[in-house]
PDB file of N, CA and C in Angstrom:
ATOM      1  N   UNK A   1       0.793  -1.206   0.000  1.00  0.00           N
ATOM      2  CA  UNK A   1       0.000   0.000   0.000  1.00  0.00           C
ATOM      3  C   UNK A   1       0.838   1.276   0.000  1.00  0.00           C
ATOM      4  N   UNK A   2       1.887   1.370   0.072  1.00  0.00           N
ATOM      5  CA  UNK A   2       2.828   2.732  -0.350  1.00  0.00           C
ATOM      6  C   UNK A   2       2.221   3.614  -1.718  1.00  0.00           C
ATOM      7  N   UNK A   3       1.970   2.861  -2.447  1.00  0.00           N
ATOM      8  CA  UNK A   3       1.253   3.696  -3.351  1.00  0.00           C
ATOM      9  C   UNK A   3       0.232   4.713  -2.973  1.00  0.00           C
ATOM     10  N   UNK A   4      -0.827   3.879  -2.072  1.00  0.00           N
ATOM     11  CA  UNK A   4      -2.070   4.826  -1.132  1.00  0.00           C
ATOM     12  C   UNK A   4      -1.050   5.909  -0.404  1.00  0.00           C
ATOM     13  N   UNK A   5      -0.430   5.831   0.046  1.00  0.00           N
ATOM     14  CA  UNK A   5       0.382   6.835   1.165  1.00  0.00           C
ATOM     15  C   UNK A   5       0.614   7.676   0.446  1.00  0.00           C
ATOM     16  N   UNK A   6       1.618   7.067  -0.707  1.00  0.00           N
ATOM     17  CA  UNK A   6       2.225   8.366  -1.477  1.00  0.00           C
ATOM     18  C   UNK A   6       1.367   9.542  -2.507  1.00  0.00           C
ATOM     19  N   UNK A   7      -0.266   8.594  -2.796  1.00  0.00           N
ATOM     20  CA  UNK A   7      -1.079   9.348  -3.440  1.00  0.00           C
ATOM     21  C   UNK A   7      -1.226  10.542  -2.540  1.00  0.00           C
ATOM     22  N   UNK A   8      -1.319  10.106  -1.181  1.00  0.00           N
ATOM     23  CA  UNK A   8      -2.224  11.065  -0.040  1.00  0.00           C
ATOM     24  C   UNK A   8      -1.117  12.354   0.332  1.00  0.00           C
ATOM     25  N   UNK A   9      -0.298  11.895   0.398  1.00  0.00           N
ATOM     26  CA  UNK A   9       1.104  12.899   0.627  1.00  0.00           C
ATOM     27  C   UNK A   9       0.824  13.759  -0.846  1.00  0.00           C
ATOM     28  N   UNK A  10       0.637  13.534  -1.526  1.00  0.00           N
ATOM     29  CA  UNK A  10       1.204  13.842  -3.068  1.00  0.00           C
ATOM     30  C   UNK A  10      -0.433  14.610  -2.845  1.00  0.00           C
ATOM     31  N   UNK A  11      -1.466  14.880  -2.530  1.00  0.00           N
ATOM     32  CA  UNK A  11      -2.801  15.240  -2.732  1.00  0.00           C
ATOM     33  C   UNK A  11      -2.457  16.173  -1.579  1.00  0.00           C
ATOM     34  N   UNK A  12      -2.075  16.213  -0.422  1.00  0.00           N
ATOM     35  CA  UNK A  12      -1.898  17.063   0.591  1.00  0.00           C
ATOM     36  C   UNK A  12      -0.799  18.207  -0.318  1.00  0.00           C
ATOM     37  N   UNK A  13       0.144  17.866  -0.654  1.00  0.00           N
ATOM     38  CA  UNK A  13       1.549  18.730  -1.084  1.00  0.00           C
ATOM     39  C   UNK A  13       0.742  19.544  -1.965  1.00  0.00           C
ATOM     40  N   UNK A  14      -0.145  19.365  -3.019  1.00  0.00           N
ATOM     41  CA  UNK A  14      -0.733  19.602  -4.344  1.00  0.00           C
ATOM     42  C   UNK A  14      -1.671  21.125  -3.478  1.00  0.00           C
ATOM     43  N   UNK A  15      -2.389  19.894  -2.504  1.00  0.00           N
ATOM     44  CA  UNK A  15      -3.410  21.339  -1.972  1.00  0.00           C
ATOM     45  C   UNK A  15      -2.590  22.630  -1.060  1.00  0.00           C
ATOM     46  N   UNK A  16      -1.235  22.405  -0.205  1.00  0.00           N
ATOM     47  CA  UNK A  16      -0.667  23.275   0.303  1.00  0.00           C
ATOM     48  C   UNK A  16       0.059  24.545  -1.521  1.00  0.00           C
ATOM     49  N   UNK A  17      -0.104  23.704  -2.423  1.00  0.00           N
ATOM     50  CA  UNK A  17       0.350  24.517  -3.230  1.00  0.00           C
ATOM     51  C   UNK A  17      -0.590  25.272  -3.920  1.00  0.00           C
ATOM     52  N   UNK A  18      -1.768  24.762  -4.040  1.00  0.00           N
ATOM     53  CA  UNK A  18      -2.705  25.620  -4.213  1.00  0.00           C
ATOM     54  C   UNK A  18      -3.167  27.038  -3.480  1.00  0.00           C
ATOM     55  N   UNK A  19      -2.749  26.327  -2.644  1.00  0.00           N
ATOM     56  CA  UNK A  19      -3.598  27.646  -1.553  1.00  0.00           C
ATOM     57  C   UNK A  19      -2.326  28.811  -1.470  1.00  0.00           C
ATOM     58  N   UNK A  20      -1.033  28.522  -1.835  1.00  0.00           N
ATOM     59  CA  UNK A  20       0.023  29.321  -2.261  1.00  0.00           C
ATOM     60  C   UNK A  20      -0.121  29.972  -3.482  1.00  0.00           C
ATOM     61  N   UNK A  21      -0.206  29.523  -4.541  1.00  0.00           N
ATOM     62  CA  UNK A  21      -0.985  29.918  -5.793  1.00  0.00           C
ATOM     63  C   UNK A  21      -2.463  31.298  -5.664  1.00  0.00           C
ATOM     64  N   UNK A  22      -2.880  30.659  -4.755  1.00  0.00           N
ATOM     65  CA  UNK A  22      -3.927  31.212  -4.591  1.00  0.00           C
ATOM     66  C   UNK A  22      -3.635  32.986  -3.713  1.00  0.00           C
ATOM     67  N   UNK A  23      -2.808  32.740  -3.105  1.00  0.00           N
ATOM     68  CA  UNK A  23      -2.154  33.874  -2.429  1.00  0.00           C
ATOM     69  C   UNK A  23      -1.584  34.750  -3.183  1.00  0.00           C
ATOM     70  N   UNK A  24      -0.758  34.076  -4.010  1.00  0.00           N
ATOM     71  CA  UNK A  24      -0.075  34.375  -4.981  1.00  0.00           C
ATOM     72  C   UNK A  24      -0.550  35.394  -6.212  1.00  0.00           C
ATOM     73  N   UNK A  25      -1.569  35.147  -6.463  1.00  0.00           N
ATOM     74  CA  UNK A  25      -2.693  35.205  -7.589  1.00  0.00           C
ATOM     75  C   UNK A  25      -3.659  36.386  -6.505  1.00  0.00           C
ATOM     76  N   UNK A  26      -3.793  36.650  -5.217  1.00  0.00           N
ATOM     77  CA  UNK A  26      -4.780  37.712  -4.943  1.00  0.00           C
ATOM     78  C   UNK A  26      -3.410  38.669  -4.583  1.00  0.00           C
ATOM     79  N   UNK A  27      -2.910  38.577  -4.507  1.00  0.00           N
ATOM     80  CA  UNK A  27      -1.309  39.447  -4.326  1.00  0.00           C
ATOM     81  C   UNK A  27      -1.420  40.693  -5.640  1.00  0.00           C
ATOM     82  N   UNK A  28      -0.688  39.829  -6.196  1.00  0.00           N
ATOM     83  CA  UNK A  28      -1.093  40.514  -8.118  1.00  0.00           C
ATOM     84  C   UNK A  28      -2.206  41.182  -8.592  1.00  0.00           C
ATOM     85  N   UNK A  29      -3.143  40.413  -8.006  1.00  0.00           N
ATOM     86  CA  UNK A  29      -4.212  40.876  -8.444  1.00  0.00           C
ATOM     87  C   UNK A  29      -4.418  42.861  -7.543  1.00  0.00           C
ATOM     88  N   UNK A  30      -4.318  42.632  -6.588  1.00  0.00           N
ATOM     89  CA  UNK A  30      -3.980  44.061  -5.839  1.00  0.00           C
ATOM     90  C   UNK A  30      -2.780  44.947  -6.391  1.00  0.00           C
ATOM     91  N   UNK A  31      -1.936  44.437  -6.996  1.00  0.00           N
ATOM     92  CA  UNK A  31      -1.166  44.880  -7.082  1.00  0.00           C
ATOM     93  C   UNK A  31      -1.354  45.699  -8.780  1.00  0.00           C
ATOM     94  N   UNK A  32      -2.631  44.791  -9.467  1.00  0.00           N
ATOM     95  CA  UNK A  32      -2.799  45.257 -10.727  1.00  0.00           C
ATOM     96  C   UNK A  32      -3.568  46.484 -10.490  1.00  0.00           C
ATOM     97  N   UNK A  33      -4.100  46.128  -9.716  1.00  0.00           N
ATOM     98  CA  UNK A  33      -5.684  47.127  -9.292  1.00  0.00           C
ATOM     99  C   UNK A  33      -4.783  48.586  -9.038  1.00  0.00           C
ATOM    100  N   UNK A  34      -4.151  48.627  -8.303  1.00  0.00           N
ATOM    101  CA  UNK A  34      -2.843  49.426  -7.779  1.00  0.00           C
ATOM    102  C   UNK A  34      -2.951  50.114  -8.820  1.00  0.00           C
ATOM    103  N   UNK A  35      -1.914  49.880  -9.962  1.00  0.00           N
ATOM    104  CA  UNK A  35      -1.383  50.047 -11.088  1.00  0.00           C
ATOM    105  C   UNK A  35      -2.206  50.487 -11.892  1.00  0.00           C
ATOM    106  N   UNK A  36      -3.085  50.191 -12.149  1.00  0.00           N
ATOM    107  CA  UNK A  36      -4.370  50.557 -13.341  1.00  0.00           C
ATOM    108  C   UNK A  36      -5.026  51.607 -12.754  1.00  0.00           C
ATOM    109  N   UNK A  37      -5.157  51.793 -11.353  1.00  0.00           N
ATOM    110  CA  UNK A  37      -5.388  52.797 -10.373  1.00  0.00           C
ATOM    111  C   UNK A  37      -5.290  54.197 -10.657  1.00  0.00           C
ATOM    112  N   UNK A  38      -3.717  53.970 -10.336  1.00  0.00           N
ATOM    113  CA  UNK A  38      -2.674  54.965 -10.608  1.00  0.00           C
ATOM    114  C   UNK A  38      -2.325  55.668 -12.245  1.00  0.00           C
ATOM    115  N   UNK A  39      -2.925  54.351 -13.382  1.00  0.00           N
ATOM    116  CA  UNK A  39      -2.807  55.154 -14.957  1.00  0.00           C
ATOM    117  C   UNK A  39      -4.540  56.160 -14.707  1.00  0.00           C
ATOM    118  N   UNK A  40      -5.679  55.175 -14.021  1.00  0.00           N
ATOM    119  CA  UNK A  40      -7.189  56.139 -14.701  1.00  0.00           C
ATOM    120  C   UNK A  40      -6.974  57.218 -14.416  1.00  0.00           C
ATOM    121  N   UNK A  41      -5.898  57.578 -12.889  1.00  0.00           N
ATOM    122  CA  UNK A  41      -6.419  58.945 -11.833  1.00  0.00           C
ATOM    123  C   UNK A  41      -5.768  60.389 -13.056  1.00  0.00           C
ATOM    124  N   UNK A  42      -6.492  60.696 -12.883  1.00  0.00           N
ATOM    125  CA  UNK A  42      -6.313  62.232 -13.573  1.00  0.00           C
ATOM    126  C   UNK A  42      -6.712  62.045 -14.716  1.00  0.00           C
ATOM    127  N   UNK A  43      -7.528  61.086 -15.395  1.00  0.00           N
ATOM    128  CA  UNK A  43      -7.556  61.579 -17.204  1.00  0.00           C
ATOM    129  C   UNK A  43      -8.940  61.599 -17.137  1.00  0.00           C
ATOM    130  N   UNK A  44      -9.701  61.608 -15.770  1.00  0.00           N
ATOM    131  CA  UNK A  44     -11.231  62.057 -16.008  1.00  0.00           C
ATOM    132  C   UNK A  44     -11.782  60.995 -15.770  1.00  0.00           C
ATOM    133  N   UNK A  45     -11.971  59.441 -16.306  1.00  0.00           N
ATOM    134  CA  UNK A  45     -12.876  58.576 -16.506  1.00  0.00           C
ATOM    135  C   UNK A  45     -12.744  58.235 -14.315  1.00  0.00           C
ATOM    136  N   UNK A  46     -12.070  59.000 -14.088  1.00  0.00           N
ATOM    137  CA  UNK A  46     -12.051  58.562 -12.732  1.00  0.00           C
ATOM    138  C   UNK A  46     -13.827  59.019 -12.199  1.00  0.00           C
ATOM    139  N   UNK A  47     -14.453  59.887 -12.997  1.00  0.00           N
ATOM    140  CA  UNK A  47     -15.428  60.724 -12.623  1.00  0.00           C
ATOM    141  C   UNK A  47     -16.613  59.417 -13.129  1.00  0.00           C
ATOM    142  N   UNK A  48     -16.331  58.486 -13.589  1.00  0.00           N
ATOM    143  CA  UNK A  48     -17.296  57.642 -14.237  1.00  0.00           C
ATOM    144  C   UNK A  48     -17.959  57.321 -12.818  1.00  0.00           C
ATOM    145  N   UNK A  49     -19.417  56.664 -12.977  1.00  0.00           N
ATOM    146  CA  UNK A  49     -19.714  55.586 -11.919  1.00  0.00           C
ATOM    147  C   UNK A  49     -19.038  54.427 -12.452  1.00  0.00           C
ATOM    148  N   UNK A  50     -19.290  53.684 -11.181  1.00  0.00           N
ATOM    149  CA  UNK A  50     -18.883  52.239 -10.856  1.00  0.00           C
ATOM    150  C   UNK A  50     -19.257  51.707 -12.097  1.00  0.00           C
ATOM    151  N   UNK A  51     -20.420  51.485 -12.341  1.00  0.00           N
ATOM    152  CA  UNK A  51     -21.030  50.776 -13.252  1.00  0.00           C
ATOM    153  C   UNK A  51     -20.846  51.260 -14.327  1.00  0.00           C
ATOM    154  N   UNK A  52     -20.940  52.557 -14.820  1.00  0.00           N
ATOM    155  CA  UNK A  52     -20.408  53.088 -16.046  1.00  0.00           C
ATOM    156  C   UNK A  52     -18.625  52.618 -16.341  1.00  0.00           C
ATOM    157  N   UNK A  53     -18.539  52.682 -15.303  1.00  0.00           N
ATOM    158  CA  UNK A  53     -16.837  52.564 -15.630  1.00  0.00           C
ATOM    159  C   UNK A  53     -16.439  51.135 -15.999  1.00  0.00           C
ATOM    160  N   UNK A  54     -17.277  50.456 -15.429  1.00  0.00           N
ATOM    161  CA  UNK A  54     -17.184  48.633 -15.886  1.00  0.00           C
ATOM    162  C   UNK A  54     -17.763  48.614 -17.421  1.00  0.00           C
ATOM    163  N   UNK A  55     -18.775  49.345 -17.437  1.00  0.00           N
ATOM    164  CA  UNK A  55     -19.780  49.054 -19.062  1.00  0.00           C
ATOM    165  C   UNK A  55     -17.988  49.582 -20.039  1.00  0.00           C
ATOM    166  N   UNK A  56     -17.727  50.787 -19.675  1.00  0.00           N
ATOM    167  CA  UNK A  56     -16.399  51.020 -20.419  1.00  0.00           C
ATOM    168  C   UNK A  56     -15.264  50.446 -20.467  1.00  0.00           C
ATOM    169  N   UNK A  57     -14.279  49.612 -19.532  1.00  0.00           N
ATOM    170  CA  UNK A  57     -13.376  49.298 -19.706  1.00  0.00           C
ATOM    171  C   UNK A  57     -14.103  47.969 -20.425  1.00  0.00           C
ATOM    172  N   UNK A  58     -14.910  47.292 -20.250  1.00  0.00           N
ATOM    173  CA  UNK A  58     -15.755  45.737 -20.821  1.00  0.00           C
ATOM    174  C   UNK A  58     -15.848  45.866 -22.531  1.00  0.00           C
ATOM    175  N   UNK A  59     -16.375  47.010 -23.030  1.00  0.00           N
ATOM    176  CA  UNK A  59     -16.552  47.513 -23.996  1.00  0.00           C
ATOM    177  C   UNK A  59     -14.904  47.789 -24.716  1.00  0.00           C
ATOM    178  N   UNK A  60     -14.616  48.444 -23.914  1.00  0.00           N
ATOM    179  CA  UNK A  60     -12.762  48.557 -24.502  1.00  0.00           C
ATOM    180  C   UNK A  60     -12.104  47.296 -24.866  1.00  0.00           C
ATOM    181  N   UNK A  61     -12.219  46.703 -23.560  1.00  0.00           N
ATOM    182  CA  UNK A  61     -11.510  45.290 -23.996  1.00  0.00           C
ATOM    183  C   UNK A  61     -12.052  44.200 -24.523  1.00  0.00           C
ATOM    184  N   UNK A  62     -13.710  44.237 -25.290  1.00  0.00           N
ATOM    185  CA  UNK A  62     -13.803  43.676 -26.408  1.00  0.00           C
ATOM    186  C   UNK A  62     -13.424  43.900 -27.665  1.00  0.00           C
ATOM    187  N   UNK A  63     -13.232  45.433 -27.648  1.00  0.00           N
ATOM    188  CA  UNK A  63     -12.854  46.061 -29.028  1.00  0.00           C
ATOM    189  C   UNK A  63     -11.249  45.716 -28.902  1.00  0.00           C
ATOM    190  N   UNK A  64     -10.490  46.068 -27.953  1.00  0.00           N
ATOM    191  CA  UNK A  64      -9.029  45.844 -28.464  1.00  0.00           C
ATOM    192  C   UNK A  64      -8.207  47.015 -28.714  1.00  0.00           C
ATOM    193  N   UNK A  65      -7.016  46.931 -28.165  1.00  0.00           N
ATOM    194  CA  UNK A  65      -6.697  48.482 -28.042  1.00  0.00           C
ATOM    195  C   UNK A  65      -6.687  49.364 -29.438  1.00  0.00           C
ATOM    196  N   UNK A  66      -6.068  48.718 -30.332  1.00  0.00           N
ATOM    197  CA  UNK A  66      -5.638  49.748 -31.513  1.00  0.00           C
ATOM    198  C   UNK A  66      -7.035  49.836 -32.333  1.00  0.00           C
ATOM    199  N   UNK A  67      -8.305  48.747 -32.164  1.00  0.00           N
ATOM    200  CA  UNK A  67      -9.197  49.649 -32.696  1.00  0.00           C
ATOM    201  C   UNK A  67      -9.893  50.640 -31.887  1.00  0.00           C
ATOM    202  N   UNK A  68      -9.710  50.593 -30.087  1.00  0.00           N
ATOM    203  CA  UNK A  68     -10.429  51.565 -29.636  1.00  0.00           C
ATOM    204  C   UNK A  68     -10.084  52.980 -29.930  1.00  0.00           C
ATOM    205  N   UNK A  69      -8.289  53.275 -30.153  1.00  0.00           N
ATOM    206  CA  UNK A  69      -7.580  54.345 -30.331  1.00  0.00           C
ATOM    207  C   UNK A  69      -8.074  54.780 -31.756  1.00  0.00           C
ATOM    208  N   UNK A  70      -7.988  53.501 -33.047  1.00  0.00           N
ATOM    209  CA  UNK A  70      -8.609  53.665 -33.633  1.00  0.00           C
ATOM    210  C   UNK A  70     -10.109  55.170 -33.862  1.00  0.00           C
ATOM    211  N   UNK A  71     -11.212  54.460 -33.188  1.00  0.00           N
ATOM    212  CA  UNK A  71     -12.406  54.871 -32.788  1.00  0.00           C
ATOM    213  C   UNK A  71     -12.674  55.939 -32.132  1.00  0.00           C
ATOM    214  N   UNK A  72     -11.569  56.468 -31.301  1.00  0.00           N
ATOM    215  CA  UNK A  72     -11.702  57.489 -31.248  1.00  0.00           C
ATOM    216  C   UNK A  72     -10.634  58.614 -31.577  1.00  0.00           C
ATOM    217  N   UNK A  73      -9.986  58.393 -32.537  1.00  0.00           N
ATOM    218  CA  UNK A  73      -9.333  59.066 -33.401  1.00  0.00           C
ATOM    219  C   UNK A  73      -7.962  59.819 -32.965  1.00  0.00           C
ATOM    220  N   UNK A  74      -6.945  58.651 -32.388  1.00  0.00           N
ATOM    221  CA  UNK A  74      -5.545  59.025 -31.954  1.00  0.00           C
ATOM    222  C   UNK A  74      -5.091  58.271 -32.390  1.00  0.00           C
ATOM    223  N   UNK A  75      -4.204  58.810 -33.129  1.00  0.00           N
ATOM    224  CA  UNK A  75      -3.248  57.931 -33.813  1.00  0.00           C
ATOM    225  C   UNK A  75      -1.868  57.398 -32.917  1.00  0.00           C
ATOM    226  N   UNK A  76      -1.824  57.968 -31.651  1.00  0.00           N
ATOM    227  CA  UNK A  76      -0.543  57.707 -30.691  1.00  0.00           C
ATOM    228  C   UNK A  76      -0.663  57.161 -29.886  1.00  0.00           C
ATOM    229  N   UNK A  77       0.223  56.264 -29.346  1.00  0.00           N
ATOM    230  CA  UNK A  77      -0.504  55.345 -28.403  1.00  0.00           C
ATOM    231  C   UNK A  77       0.475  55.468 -27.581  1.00  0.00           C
ATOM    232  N   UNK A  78       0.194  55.932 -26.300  1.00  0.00           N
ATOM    233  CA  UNK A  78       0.523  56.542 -24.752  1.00  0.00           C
ATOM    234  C   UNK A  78       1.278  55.547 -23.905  1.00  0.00           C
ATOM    235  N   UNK A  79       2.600  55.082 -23.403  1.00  0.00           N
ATOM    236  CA  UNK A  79       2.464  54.149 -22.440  1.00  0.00           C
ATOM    237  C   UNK A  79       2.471  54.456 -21.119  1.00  0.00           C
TER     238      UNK A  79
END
């Protein structure tokens, strides 16, 4: 039965790494929020609502950047 043992060890190790992953992954994720934060503040859309501001970035990132720049008529793209 070493096989059973080593599955169970090997299923324990798997889930301690998950839940590291998982840390890992809400870390970044704050850290994006941060960042994307820090580009909206000052160019206005900060003034959006909540919900307006989701309908817009949702809408953006179906279209795709170079046709949104496209669409609304800048040819330069800002980093």
């Amino acid at each position: 039965m070493p096989s059973t043992k080593s599955a169970i060890l090997a299923l324990k190790k798997l889930e301690v790494e998950r839940e590291a992953l998982a840390r890992r992954q809400h870390e970044l994720e704050e850290k994006a929020a941060l960042e994307l934060g820090r580009i909206i503040l000052g160019t206005g859309i900060e003034n959006f609502s909540r919900g307006g501001l989701k309908r817009v970035a949702t809408a953006l990132g179906k279209l795709g950047e170079t046709a949104a720049i496209a669409k609304f008529g800048s040819t330069t793209i800002a980093s």
